[in-house]
PDB file of N, CA and C in Angstrom:
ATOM      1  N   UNK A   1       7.687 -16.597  24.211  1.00  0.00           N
ATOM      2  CA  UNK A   1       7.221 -16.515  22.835  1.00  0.00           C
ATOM      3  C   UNK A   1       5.720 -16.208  22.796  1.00  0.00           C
ATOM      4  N   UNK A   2       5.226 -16.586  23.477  1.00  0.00           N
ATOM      5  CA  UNK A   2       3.973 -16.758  23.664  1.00  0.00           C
ATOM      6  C   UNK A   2       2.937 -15.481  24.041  1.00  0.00           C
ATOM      7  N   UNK A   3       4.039 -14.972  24.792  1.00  0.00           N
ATOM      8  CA  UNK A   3       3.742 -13.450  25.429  1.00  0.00           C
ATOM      9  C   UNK A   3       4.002 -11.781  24.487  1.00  0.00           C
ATOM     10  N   UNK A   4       5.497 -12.335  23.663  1.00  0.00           N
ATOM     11  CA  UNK A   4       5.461 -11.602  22.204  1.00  0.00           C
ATOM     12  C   UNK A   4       4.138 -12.003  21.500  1.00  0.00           C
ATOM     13  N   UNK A   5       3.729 -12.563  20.911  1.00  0.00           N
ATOM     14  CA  UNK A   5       2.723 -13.115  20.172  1.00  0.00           C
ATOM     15  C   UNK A   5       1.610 -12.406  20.322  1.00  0.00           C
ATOM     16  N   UNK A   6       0.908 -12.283  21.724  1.00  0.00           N
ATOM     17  CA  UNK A   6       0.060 -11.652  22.459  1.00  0.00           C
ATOM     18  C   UNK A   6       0.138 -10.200  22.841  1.00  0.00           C
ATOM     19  N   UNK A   7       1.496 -10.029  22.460  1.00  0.00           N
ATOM     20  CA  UNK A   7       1.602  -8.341  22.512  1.00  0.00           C
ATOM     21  C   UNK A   7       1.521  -7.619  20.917  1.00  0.00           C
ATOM     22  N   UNK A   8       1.901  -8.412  20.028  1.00  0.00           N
ATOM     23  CA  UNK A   8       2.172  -8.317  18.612  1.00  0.00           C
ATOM     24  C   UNK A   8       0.619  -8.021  18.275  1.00  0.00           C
ATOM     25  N   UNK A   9      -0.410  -9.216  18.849  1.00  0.00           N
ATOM     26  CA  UNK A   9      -1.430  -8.990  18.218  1.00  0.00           C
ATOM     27  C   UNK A   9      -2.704  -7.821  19.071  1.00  0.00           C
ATOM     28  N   UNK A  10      -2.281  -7.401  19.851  1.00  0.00           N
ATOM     29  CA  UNK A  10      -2.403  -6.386  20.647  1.00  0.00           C
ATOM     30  C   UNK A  10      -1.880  -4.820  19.830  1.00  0.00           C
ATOM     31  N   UNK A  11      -1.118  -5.213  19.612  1.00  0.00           N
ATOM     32  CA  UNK A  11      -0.632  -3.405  18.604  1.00  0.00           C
ATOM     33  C   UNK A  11      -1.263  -3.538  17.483  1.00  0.00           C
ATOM     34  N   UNK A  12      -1.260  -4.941  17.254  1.00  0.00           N
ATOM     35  CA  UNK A  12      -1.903  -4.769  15.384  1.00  0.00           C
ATOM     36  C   UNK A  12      -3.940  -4.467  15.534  1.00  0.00           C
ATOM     37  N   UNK A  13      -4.510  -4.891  17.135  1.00  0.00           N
ATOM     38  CA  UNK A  13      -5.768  -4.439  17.128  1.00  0.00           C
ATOM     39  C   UNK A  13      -5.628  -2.853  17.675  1.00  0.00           C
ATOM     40  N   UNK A  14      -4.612  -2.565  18.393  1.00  0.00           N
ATOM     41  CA  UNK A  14      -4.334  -0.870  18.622  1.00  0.00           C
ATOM     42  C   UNK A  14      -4.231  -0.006  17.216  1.00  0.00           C
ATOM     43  N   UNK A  15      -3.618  -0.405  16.614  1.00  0.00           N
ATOM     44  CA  UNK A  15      -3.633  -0.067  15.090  1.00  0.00           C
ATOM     45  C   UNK A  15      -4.500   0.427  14.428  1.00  0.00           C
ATOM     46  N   UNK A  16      -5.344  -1.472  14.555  1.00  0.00           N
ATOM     47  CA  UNK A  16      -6.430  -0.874  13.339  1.00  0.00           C
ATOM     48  C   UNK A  16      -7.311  -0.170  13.536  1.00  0.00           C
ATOM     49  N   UNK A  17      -7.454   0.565  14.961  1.00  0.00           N
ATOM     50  CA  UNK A  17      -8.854   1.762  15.033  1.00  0.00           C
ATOM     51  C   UNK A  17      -7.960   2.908  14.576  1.00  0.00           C
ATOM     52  N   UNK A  18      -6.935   3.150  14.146  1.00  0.00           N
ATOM     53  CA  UNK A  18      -6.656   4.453  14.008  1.00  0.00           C
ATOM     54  C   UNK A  18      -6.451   4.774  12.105  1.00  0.00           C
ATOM     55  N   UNK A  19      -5.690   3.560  11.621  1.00  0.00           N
ATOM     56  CA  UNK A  19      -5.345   3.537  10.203  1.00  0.00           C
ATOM     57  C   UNK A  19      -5.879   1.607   9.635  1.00  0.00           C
ATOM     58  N   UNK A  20      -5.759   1.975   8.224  1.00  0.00           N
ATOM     59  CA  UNK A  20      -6.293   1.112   7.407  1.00  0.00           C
ATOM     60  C   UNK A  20      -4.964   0.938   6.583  1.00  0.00           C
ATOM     61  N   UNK A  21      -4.532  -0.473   6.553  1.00  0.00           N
ATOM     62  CA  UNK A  21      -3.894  -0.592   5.018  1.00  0.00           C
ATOM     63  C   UNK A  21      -4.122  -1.507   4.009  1.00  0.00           C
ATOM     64  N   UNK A  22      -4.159  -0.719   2.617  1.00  0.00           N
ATOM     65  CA  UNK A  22      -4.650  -1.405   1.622  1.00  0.00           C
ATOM     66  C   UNK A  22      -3.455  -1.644   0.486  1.00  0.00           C
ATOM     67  N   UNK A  23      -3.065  -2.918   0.194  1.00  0.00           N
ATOM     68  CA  UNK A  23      -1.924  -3.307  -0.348  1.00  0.00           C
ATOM     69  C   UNK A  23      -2.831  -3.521  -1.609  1.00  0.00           C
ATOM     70  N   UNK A  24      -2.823  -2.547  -2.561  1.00  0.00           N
ATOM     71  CA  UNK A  24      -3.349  -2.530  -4.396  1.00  0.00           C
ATOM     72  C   UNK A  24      -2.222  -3.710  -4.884  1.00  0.00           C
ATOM     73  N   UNK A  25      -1.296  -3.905  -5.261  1.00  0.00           N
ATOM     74  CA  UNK A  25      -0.698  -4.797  -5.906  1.00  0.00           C
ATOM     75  C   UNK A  25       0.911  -5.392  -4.992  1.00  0.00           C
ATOM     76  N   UNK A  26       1.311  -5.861  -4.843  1.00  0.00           N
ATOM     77  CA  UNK A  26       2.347  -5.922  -4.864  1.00  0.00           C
ATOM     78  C   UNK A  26       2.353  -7.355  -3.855  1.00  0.00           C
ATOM     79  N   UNK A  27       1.400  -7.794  -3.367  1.00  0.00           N
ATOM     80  CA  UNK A  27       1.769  -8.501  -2.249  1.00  0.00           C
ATOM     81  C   UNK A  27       1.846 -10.009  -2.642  1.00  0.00           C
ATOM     82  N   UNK A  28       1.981  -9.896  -4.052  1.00  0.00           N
ATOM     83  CA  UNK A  28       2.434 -11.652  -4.291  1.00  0.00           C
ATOM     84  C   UNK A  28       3.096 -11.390  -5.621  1.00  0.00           C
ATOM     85  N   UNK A  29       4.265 -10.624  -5.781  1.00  0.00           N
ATOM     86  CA  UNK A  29       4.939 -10.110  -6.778  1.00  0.00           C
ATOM     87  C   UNK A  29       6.147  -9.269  -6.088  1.00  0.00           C
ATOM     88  N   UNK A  30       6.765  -9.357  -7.319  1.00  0.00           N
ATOM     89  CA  UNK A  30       8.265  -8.644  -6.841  1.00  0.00           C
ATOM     90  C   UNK A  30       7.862  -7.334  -8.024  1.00  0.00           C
ATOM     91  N   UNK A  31       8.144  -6.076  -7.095  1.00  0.00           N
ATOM     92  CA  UNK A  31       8.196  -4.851  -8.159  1.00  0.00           C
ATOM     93  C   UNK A  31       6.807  -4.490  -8.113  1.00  0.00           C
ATOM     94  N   UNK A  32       6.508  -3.060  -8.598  1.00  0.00           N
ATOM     95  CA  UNK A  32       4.859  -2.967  -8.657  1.00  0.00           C
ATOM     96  C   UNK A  32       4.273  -2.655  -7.947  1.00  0.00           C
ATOM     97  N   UNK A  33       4.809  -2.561  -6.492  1.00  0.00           N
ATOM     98  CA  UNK A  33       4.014  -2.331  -5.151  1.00  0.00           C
ATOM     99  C   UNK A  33       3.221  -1.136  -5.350  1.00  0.00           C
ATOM    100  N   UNK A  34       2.077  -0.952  -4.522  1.00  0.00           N
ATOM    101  CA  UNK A  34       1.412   0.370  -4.491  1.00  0.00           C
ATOM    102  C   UNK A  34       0.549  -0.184  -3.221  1.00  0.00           C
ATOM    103  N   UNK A  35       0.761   0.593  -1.907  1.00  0.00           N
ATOM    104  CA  UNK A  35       0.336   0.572  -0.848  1.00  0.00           C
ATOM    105  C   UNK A  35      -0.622   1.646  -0.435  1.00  0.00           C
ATOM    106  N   UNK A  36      -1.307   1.741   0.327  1.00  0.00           N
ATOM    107  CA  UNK A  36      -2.137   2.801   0.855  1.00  0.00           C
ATOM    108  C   UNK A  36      -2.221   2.853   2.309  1.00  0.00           C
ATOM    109  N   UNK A  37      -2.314   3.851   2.869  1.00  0.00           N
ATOM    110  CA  UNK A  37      -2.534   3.466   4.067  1.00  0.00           C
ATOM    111  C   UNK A  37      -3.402   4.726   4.434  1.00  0.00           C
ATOM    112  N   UNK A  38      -4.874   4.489   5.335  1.00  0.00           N
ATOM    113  CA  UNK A  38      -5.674   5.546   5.292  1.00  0.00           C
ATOM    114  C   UNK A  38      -6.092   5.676   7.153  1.00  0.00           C
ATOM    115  N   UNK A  39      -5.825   7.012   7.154  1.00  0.00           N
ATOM    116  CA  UNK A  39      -6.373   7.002   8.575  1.00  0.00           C
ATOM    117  C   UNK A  39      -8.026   8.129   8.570  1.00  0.00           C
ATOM    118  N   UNK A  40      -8.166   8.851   9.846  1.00  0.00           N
ATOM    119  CA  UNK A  40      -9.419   9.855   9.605  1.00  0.00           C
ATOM    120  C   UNK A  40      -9.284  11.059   8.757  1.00  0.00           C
ATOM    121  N   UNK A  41      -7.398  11.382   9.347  1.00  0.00           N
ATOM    122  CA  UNK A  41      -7.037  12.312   8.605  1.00  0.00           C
ATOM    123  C   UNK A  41      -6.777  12.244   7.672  1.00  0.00           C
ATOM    124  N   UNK A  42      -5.769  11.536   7.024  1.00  0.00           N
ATOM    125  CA  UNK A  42      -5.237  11.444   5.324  1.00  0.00           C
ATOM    126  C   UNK A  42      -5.148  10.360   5.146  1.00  0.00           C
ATOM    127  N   UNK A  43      -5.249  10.201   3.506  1.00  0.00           N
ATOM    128  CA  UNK A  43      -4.832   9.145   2.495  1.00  0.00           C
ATOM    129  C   UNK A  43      -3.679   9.015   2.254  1.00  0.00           C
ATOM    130  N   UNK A  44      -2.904   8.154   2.280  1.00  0.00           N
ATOM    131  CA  UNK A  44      -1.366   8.632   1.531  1.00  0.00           C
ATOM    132  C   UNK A  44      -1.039   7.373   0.780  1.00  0.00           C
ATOM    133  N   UNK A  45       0.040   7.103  -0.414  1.00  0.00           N
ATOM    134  CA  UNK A  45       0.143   6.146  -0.932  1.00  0.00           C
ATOM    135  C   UNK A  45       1.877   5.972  -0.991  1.00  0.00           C
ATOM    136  N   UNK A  46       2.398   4.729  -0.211  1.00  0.00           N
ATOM    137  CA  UNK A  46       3.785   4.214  -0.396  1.00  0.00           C
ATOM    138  C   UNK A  46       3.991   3.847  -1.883  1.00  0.00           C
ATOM    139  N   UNK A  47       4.288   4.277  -2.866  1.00  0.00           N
ATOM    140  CA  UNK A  47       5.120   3.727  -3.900  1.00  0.00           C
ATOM    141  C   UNK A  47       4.068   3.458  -4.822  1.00  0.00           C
ATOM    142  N   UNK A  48       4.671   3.836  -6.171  1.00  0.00           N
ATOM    143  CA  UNK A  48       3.562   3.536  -7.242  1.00  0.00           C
ATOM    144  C   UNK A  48       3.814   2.654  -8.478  1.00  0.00           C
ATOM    145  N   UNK A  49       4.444   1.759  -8.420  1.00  0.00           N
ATOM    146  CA  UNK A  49       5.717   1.131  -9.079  1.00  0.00           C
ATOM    147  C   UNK A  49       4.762   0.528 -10.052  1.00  0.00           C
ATOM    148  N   UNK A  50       5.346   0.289 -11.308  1.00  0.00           N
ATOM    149  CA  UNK A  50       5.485  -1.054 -12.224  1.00  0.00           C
ATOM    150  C   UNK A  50       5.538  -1.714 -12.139  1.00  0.00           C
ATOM    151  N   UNK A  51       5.108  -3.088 -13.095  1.00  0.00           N
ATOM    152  CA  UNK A  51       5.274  -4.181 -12.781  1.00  0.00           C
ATOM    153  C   UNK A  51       6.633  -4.346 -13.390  1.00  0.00           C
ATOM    154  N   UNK A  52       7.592  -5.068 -12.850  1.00  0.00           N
ATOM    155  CA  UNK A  52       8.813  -5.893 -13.660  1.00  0.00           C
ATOM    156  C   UNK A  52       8.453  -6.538 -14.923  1.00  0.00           C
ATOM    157  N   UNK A  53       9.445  -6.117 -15.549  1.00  0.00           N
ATOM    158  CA  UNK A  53       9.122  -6.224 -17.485  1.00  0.00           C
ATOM    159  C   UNK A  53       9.188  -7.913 -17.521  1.00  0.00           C
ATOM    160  N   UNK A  54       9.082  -8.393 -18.056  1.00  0.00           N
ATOM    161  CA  UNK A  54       8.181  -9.755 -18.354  1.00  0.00           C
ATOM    162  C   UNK A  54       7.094 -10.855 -17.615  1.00  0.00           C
ATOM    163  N   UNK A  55       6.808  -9.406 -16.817  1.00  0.00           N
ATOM    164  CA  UNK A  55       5.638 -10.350 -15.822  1.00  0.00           C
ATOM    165  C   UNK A  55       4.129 -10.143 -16.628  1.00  0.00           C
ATOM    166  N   UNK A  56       3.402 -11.056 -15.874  1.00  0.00           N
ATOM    167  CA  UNK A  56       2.001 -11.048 -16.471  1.00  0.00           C
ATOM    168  C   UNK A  56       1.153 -10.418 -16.238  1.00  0.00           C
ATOM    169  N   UNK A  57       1.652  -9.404 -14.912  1.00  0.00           N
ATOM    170  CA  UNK A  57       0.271  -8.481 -14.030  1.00  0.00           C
ATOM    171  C   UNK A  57      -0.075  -7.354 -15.174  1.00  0.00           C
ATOM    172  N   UNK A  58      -1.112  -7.172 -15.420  1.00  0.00           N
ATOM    173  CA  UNK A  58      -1.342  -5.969 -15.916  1.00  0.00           C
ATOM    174  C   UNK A  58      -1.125  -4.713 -15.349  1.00  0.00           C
ATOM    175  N   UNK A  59      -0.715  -3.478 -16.277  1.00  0.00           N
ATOM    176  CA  UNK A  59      -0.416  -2.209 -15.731  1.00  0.00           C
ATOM    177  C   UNK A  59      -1.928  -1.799 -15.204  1.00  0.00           C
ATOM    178  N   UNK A  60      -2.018  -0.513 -14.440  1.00  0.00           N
ATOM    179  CA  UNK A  60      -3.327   0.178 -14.009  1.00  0.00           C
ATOM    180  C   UNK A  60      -3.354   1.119 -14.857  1.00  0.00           C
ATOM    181  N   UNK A  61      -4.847   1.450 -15.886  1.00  0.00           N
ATOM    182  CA  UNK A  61      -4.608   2.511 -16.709  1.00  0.00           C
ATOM    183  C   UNK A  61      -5.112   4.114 -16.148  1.00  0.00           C
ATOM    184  N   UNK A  62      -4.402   4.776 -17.049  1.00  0.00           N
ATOM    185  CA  UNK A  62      -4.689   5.793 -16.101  1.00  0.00           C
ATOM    186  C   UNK A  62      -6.055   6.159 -15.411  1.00  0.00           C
ATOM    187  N   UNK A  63      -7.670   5.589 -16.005  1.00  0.00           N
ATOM    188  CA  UNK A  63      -8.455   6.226 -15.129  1.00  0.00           C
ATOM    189  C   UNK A  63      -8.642   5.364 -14.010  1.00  0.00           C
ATOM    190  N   UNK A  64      -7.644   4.343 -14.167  1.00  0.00           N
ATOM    191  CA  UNK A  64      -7.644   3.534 -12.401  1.00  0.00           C
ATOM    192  C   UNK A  64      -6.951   3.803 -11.611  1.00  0.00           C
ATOM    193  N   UNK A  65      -6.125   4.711 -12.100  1.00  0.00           N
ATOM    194  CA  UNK A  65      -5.010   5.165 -11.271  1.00  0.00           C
ATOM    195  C   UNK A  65      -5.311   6.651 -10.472  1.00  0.00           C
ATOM    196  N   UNK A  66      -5.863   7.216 -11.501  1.00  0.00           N
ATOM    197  CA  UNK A  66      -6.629   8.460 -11.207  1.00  0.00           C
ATOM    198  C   UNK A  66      -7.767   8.096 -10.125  1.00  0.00           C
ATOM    199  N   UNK A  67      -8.830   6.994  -9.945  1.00  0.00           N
ATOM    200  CA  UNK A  67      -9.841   6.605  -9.249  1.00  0.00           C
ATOM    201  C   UNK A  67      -9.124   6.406  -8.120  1.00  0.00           C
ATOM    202  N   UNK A  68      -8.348   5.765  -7.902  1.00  0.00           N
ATOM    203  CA  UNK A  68      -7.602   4.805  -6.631  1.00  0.00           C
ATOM    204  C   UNK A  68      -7.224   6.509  -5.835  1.00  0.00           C
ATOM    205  N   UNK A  69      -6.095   7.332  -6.636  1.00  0.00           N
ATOM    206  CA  UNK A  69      -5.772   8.539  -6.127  1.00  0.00           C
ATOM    207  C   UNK A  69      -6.773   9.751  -6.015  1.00  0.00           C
ATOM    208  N   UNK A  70      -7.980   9.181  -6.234  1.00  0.00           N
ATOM    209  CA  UNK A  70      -8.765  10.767  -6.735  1.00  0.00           C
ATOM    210  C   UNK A  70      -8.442  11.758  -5.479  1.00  0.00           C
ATOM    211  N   UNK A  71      -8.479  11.007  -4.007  1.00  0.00           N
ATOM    212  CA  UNK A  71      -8.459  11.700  -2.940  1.00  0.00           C
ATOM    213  C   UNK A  71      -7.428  11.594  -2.076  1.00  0.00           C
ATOM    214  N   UNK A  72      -5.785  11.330  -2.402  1.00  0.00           N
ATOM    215  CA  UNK A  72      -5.090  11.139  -1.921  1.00  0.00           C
ATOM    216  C   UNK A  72      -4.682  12.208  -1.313  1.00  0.00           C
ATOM    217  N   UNK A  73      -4.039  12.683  -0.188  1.00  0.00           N
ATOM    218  CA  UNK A  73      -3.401  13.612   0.314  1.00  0.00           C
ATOM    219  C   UNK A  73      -1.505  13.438   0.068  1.00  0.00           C
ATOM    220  N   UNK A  74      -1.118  12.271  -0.656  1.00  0.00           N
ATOM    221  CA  UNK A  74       0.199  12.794  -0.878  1.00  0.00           C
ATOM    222  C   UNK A  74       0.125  11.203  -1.617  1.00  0.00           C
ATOM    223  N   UNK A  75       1.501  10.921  -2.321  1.00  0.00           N
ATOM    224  CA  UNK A  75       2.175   9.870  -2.918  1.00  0.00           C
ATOM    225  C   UNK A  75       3.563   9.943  -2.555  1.00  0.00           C
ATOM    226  N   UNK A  76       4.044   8.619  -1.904  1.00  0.00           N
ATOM    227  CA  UNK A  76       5.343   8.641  -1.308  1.00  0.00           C
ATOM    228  C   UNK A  76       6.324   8.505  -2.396  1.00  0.00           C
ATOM    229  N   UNK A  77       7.079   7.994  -2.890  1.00  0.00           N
ATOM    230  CA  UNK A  77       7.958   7.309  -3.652  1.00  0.00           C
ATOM    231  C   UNK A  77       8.939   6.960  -2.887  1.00  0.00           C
ATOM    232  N   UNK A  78       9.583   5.452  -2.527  1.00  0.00           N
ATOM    233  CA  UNK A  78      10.607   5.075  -1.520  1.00  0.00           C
ATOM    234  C   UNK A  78      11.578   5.219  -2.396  1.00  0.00           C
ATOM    235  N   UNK A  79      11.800   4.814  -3.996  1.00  0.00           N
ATOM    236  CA  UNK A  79      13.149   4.998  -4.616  1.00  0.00           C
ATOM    237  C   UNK A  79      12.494   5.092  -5.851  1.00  0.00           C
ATOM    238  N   UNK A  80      12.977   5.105  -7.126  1.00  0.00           N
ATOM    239  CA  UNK A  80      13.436   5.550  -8.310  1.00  0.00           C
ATOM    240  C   UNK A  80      12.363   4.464  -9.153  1.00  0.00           C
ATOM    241  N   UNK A  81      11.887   4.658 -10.061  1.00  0.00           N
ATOM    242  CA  UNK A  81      10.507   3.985  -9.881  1.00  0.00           C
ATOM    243  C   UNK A  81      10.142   3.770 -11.496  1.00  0.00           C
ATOM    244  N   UNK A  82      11.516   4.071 -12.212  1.00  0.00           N
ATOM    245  CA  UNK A  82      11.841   4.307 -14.358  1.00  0.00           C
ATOM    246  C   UNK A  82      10.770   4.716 -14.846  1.00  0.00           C
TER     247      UNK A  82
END
């Protein structure tokens, strides 16, 4: 166990010299996600979701949405997103 552990945190410092990830919303909520992940070469963004209808998070309006993407090189969408 001990030796997984030590290899786990070994890929995750191999990792981080190459890409960055920046979790915008989603990581203490269900629904809403919008991930980033940035390396030297490109920006790209996993999923641009909503929040689930009776939650309290506020939406991003569009010139935050526009700011966050100004320089994206693509937007993923994993599924269907209403």
């Amino acid at each position: 166990m001990e030796r997984e552990i030590k290899e786990i945190l070994l890929f995750r410092t191999q990792i981080a010299k190459y890409m960055k990830i920046t979790i915008h919303r989603g990581a203490n909520q269900i629904g809403g996600c919008i991930t980033e992940i940035t390396t030297k070469e490109a920006k790209i963004f996993i999923d641009f979701g909503s929040n689930l209808p009776g939650t309290d998070n506020l939406e991003y309006t569009a010139d935050e949405v526009r700011k966050i993407t100004a320089d994206a090189d693509a937007i993923f969408y994993s599924h269907y997103h209403g």
